[in-house]
C-alpha atoms as a PDB file:
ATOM      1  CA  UNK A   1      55.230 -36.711 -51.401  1.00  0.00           C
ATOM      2  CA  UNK A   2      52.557 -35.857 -48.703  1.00  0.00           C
ATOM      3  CA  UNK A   3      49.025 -34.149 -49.101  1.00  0.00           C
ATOM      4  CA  UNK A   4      48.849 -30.983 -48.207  1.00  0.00           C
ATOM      5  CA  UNK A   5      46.320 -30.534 -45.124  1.00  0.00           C
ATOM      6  CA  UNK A   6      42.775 -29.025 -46.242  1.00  0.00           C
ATOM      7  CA  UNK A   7      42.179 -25.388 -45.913  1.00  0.00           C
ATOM      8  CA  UNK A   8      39.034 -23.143 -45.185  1.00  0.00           C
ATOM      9  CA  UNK A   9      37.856 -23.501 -48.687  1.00  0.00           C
ATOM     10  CA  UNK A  10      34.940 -25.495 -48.746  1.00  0.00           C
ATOM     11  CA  UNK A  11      35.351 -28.832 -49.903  1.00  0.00           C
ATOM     12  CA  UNK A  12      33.276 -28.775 -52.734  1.00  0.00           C
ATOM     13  CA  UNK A  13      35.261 -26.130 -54.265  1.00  0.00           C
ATOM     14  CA  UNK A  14      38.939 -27.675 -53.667  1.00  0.00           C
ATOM     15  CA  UNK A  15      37.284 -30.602 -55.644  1.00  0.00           C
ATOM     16  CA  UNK A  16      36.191 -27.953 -58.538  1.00  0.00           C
ATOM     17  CA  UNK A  17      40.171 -26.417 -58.223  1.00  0.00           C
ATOM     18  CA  UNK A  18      41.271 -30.085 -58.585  1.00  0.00           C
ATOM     19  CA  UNK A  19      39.105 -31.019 -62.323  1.00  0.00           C
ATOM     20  CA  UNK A  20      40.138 -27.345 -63.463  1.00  0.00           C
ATOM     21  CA  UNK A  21      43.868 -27.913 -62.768  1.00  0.00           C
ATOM     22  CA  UNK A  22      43.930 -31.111 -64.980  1.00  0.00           C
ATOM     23  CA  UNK A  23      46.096 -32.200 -67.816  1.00  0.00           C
ATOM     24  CA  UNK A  24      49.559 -32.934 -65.783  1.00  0.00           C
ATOM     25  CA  UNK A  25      48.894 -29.969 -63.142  1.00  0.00           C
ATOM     26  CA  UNK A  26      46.625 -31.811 -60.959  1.00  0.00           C
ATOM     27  CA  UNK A  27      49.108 -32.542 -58.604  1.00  0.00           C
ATOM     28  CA  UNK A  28      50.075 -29.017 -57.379  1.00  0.00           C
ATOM     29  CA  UNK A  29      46.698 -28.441 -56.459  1.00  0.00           C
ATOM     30  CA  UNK A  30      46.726 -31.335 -53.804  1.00  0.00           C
ATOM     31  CA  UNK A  31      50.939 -31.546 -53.210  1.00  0.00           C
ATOM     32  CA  UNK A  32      52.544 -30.116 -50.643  1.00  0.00           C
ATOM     33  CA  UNK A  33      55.368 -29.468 -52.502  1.00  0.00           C
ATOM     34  CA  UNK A  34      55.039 -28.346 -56.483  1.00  0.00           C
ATOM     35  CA  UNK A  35      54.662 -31.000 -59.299  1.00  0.00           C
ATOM     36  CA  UNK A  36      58.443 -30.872 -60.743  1.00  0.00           C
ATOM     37  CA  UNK A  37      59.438 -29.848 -64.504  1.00  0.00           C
ATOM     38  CA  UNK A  38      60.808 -33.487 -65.120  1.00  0.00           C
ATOM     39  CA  UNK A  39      60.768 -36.646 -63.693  1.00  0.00           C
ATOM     40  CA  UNK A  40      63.317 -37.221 -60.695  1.00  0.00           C
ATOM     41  CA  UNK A  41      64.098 -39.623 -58.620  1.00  0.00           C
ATOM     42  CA  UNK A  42      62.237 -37.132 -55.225  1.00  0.00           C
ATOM     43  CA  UNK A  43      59.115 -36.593 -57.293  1.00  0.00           C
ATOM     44  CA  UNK A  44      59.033 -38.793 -60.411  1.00  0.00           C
ATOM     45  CA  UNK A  45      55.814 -37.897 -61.779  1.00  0.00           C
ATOM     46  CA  UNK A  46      56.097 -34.084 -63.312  1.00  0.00           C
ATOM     47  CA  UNK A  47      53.849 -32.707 -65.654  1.00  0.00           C
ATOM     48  CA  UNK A  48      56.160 -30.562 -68.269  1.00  0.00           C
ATOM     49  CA  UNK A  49      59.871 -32.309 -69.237  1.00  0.00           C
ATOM     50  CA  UNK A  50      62.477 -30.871 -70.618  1.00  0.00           C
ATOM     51  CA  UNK A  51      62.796 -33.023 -73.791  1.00  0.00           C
ATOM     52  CA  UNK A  52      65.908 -33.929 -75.484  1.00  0.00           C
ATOM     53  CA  UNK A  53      66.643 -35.936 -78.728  1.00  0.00           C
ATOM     54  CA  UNK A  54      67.711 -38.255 -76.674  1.00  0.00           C
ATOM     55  CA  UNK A  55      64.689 -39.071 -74.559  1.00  0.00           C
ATOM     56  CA  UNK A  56      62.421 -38.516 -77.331  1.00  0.00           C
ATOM     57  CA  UNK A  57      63.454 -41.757 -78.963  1.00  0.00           C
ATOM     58  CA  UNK A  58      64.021 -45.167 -77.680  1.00  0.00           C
ATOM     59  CA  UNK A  59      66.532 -47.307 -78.292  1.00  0.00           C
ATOM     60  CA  UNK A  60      66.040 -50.086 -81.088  1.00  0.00           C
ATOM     61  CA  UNK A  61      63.870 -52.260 -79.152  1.00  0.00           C
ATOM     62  CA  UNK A  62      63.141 -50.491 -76.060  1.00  0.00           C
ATOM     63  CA  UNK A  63      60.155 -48.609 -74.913  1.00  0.00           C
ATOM     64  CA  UNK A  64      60.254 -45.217 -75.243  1.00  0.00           C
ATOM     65  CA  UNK A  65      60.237 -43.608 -71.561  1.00  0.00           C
ATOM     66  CA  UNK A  66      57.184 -40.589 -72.087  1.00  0.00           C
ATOM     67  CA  UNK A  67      55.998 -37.921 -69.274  1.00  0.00           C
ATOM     68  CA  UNK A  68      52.448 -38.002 -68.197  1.00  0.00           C
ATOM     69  CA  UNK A  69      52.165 -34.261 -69.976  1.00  0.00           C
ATOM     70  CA  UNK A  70      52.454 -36.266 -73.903  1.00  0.00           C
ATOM     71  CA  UNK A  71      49.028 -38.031 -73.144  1.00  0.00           C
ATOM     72  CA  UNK A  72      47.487 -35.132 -73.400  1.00  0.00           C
ATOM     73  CA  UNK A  73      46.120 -33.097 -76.951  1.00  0.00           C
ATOM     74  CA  UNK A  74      47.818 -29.787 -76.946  1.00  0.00           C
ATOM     75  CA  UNK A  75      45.107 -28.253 -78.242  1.00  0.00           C
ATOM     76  CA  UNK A  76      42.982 -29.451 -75.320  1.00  0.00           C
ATOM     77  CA  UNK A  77      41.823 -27.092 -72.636  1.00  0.00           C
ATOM     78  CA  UNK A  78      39.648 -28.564 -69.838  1.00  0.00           C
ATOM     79  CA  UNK A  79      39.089 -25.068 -68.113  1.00  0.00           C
ATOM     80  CA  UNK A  80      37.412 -23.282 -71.171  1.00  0.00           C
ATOM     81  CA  UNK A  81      34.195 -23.610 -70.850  1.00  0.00           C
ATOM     82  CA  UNK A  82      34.257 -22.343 -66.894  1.00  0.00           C
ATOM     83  CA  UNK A  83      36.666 -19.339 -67.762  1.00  0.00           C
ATOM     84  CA  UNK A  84      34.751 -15.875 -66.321  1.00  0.00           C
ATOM     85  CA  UNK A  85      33.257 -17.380 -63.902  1.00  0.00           C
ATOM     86  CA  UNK A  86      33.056 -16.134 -60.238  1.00  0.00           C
ATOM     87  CA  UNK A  87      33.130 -19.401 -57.954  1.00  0.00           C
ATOM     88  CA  UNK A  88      33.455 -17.013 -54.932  1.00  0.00           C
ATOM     89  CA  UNK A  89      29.800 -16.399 -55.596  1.00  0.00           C
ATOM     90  CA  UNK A  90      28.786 -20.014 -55.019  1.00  0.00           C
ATOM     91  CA  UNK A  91      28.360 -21.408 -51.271  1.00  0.00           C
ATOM     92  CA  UNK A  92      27.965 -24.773 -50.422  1.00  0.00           C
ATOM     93  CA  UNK A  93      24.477 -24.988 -50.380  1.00  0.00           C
ATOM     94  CA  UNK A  94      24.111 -23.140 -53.786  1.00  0.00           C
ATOM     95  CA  UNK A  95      22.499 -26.527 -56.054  1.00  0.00           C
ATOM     96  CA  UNK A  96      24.838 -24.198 -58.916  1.00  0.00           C
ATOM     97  CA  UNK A  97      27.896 -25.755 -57.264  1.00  0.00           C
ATOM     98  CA  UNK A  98      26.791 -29.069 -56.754  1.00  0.00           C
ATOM     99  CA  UNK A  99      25.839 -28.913 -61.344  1.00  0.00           C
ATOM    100  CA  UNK A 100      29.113 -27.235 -61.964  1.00  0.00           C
ATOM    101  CA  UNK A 101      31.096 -29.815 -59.833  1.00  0.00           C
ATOM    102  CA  UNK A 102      28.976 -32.338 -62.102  1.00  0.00           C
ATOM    103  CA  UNK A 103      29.381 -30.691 -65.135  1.00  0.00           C
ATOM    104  CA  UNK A 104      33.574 -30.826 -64.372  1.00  0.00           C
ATOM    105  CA  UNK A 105      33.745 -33.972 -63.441  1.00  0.00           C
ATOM    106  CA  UNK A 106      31.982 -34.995 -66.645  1.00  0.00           C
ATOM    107  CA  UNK A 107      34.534 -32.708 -68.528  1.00  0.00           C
ATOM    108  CA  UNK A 108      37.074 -34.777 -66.734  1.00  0.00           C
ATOM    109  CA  UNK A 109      35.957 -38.309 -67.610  1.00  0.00           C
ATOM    110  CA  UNK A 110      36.076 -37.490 -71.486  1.00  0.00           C
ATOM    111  CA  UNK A 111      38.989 -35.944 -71.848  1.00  0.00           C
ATOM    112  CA  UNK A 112      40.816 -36.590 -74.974  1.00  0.00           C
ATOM    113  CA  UNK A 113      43.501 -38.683 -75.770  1.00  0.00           C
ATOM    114  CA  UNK A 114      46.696 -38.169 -77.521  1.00  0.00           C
ATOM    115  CA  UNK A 115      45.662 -40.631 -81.172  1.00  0.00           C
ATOM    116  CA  UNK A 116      50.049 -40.414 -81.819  1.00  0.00           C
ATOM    117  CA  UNK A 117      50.370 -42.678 -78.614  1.00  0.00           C
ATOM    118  CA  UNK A 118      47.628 -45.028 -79.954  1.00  0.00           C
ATOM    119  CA  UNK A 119      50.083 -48.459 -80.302  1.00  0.00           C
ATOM    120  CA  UNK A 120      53.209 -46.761 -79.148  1.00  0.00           C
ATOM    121  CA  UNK A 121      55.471 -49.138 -77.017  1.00  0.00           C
ATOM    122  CA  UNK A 122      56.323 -46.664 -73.800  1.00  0.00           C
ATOM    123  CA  UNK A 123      57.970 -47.174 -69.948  1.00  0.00           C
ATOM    124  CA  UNK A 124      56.135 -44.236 -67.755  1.00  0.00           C
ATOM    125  CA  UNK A 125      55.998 -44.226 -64.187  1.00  0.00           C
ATOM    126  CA  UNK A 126      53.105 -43.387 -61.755  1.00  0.00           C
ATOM    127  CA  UNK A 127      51.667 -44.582 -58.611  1.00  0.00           C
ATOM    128  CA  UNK A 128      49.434 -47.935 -58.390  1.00  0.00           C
ATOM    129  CA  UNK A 129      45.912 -47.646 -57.391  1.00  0.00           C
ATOM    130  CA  UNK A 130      44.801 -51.645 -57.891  1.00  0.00           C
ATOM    131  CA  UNK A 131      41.309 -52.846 -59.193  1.00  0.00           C
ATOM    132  CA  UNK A 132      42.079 -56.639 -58.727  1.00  0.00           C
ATOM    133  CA  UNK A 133      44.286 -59.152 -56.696  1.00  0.00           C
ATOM    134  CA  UNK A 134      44.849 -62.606 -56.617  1.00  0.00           C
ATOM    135  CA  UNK A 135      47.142 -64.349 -54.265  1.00  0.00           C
ATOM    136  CA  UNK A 136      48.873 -61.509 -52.720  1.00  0.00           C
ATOM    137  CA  UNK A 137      49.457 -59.980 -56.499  1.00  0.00           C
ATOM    138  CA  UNK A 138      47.848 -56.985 -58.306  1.00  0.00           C
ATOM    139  CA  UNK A 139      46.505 -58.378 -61.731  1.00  0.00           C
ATOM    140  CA  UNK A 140      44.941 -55.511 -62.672  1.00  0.00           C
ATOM    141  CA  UNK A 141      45.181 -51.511 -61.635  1.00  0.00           C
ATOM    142  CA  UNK A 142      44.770 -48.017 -62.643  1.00  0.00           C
ATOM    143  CA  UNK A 143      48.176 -46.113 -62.758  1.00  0.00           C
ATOM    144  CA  UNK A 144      47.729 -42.217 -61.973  1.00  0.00           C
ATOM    145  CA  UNK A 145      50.698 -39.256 -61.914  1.00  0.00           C
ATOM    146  CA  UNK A 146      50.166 -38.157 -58.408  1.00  0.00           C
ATOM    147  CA  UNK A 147      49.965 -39.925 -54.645  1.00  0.00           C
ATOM    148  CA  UNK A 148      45.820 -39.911 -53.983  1.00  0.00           C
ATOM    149  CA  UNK A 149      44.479 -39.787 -56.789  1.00  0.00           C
ATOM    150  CA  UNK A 150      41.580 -41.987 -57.178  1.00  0.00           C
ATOM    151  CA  UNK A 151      41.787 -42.642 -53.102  1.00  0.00           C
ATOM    152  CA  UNK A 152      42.007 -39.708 -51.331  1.00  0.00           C
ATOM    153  CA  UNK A 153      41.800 -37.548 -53.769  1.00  0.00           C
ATOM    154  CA  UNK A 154      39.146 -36.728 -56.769  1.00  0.00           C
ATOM    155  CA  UNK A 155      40.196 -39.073 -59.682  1.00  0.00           C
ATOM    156  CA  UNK A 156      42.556 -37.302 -62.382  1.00  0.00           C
ATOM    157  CA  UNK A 157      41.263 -36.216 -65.992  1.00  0.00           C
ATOM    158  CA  UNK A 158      40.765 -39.657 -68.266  1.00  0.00           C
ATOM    159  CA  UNK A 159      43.524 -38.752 -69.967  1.00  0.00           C
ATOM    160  CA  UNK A 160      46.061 -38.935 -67.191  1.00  0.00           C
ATOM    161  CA  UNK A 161      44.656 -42.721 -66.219  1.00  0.00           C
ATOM    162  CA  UNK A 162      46.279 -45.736 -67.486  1.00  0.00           C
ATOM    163  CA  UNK A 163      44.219 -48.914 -67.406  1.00  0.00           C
ATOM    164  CA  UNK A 164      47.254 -51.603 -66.809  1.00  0.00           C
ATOM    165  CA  UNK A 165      46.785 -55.413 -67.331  1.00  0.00           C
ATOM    166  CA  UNK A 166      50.410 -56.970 -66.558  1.00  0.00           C
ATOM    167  CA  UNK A 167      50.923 -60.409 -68.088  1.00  0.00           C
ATOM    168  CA  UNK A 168      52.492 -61.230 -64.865  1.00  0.00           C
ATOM    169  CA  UNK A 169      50.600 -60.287 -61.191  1.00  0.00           C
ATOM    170  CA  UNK A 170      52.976 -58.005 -59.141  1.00  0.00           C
ATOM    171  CA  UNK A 171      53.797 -57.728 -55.529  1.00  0.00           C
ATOM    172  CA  UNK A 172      52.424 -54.147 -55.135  1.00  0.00           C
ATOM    173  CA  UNK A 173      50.118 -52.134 -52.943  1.00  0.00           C
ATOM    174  CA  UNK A 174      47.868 -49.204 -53.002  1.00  0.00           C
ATOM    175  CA  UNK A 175      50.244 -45.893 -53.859  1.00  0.00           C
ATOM    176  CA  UNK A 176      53.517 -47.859 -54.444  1.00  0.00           C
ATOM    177  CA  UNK A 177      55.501 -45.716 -57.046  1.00  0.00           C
ATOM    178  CA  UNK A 178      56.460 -48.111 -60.027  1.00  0.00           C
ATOM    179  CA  UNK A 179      58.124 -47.965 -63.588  1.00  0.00           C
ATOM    180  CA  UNK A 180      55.498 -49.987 -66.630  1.00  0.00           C
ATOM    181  CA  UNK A 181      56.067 -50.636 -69.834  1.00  0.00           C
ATOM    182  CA  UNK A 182      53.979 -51.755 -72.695  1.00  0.00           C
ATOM    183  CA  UNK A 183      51.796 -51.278 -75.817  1.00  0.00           C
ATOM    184  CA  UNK A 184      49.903 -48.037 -74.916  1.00  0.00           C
ATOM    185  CA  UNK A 185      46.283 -47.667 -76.443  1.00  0.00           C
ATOM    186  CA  UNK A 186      43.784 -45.329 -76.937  1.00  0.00           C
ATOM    187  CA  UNK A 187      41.205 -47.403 -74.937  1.00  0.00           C
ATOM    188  CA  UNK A 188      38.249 -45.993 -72.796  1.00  0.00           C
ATOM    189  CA  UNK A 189      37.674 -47.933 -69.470  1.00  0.00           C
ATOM    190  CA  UNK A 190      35.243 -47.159 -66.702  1.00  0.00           C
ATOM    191  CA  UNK A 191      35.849 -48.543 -63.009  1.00  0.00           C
ATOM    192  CA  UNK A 192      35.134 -48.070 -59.525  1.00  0.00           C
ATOM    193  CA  UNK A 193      38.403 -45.855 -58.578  1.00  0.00           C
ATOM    194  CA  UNK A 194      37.740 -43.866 -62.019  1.00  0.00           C
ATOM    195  CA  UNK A 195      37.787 -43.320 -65.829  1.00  0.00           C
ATOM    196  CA  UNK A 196      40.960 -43.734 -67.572  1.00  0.00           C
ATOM    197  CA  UNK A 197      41.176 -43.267 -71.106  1.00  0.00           C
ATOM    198  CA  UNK A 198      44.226 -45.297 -71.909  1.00  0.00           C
ATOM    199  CA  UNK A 199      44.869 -49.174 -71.701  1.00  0.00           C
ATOM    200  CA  UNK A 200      48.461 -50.761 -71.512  1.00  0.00           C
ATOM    201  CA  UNK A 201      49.016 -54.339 -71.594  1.00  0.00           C
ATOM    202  CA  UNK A 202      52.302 -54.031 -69.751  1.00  0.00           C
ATOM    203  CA  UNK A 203      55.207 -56.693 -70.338  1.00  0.00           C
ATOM    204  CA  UNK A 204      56.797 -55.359 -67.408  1.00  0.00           C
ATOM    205  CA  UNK A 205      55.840 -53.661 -63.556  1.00  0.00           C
ATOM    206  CA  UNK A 206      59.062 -52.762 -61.327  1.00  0.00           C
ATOM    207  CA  UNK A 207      60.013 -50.588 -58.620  1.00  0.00           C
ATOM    208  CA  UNK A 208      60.304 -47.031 -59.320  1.00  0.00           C
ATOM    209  CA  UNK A 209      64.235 -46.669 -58.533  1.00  0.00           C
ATOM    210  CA  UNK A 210      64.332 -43.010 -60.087  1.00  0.00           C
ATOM    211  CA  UNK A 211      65.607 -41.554 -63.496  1.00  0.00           C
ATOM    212  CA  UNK A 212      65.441 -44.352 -66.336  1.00  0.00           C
ATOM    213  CA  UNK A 213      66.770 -46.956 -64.659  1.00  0.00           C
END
C-alpha cells in the first residue's frame, strides 16, 4: 500500500478529514487505493468483513482471528458532534481551525472501546509502529490498521491502537505488516507515537503471510 500524494487542501484540513474518517475508515482517507471489505492477503487490514460462523469462532484453543472494525462500539460516532459544519469556511489562519483540529484530535484519543473484547484471546493483524528495542528486537510497539499511521500520518482513533508487549522481542521494523495474538484488554495507554486504547500481551508476533495462515 502507498500514500497517496497530498493535494491542494490545506494541510490542516486533510488532518481534520483524517480524525472524522475514524473507526476502521481512516485508511481511505490517506490510501491510494480503498481500505478493502475483508482482510486479504494485498491489503490485510480492512475495516468492514464479511463475517461467517466460521470466522466468528475460534477453534478450541485458538485465538479468535477479529477485524480492526469489532474494536469499535457500534453505537459510537466520532463525527457527531462536527456534523453541519462548513469547514470550507475555515482558512488556515482562522485560530477556529487550529480549536476544531484540537477539539478532534481530543475526540480521537478517547474513543471508546468495545467492553465484549475486554479478556478475549484474538490473532489480528496490522502494521508495527515500535516504542522500544533492545538488541536488534522490538519489545514493545503500537500496532495500527493502516501503513503511516502514527509516522507519517495523524495517529488513528484510540480505539483502533493496540498497545502490544510480546513475551518474546521480535525481529521487526517500523511498518512491517505482522499477524499477533494474545489476551486483548480494555487498557488506556498514552505514548509518544499516540493513544491506544487497547493492551495485548501477545504470546505470539509473525509475519503477515495473508489470510489466516
Amino acid at each position: 500500500m502507498r500514500i497517496a500524494k497530498k493535494t491542494t487542501m490545506a494541510r490542516p484540513f486533510m488532518q481534520l478529514s483524517v480524525l472524522l474518517a475514524g473507526a476502521g475508515l481512516v485508511a481511505a482517507a490517506w490510501a491510494a487505493d480503498p481500505a478493502p471489505k475483508d482482510t486479504t492477503a494485498s491489503n490485510p487490514l480492512g475495516g468492514k468483513a464479511e463475517a461467517s460462523s466460521a470466522a466468528a469462532k475460534a477453534a478450541p484453543g485458538q485465538p479468535r482471528q477479529i477485524t480492526w472494525e469489532e474494536l469499535v462500539p457500534k453505537d459510537w460516532d466520532p463525527a457527531k458532534e462536527f456534523k453541519g459544519m462548513d469547514l470550507s469556511a475555515l482558512d488556515d489562519g482562522d485560530p477556529r481551525a487550529n480549536e476544531l483540529l484540537m477539539k478532534m484530535q481530543e475526540v480521537s484519543n478517547n474513543a471508546p472501546t468495545n467492553p465484549a473484547m475486554n479478556g478475549v484471546e484474538v490473532k489480528i493483524p496490522g502494521f508495527i509502529v515500535p516504542l522500544e528495542e533492545a538488541k536488534g528486537e522490538v519489545t514493545e510497539f503500537l500496532l495500527v490498521p493502516y501503513f503511516g499511521a502514527c509516522i507519517h500520518t495523524p495517529p488513528p482513533p484510540a480505539n483502533q491502537i493496540l498497545h502490544v508487549v510480546p513475551q518474546k522481542g521480535a525481529k521487526f521494523r517500523a511498518m512491517d505488516t505482522v499477524w499477533v495474538s494474545g489476551k486483548l484488554q480494555t487498557l488506556r495507554n498514552d505514548s509518544m507515537m499516540g493513544v491506544s486504547g487497547y493492551h495485548v500481551s501477545a504470546t505470539s508476533v509473525t509475519k503477515y503471510t495473508g489470510g489466516a495462515k
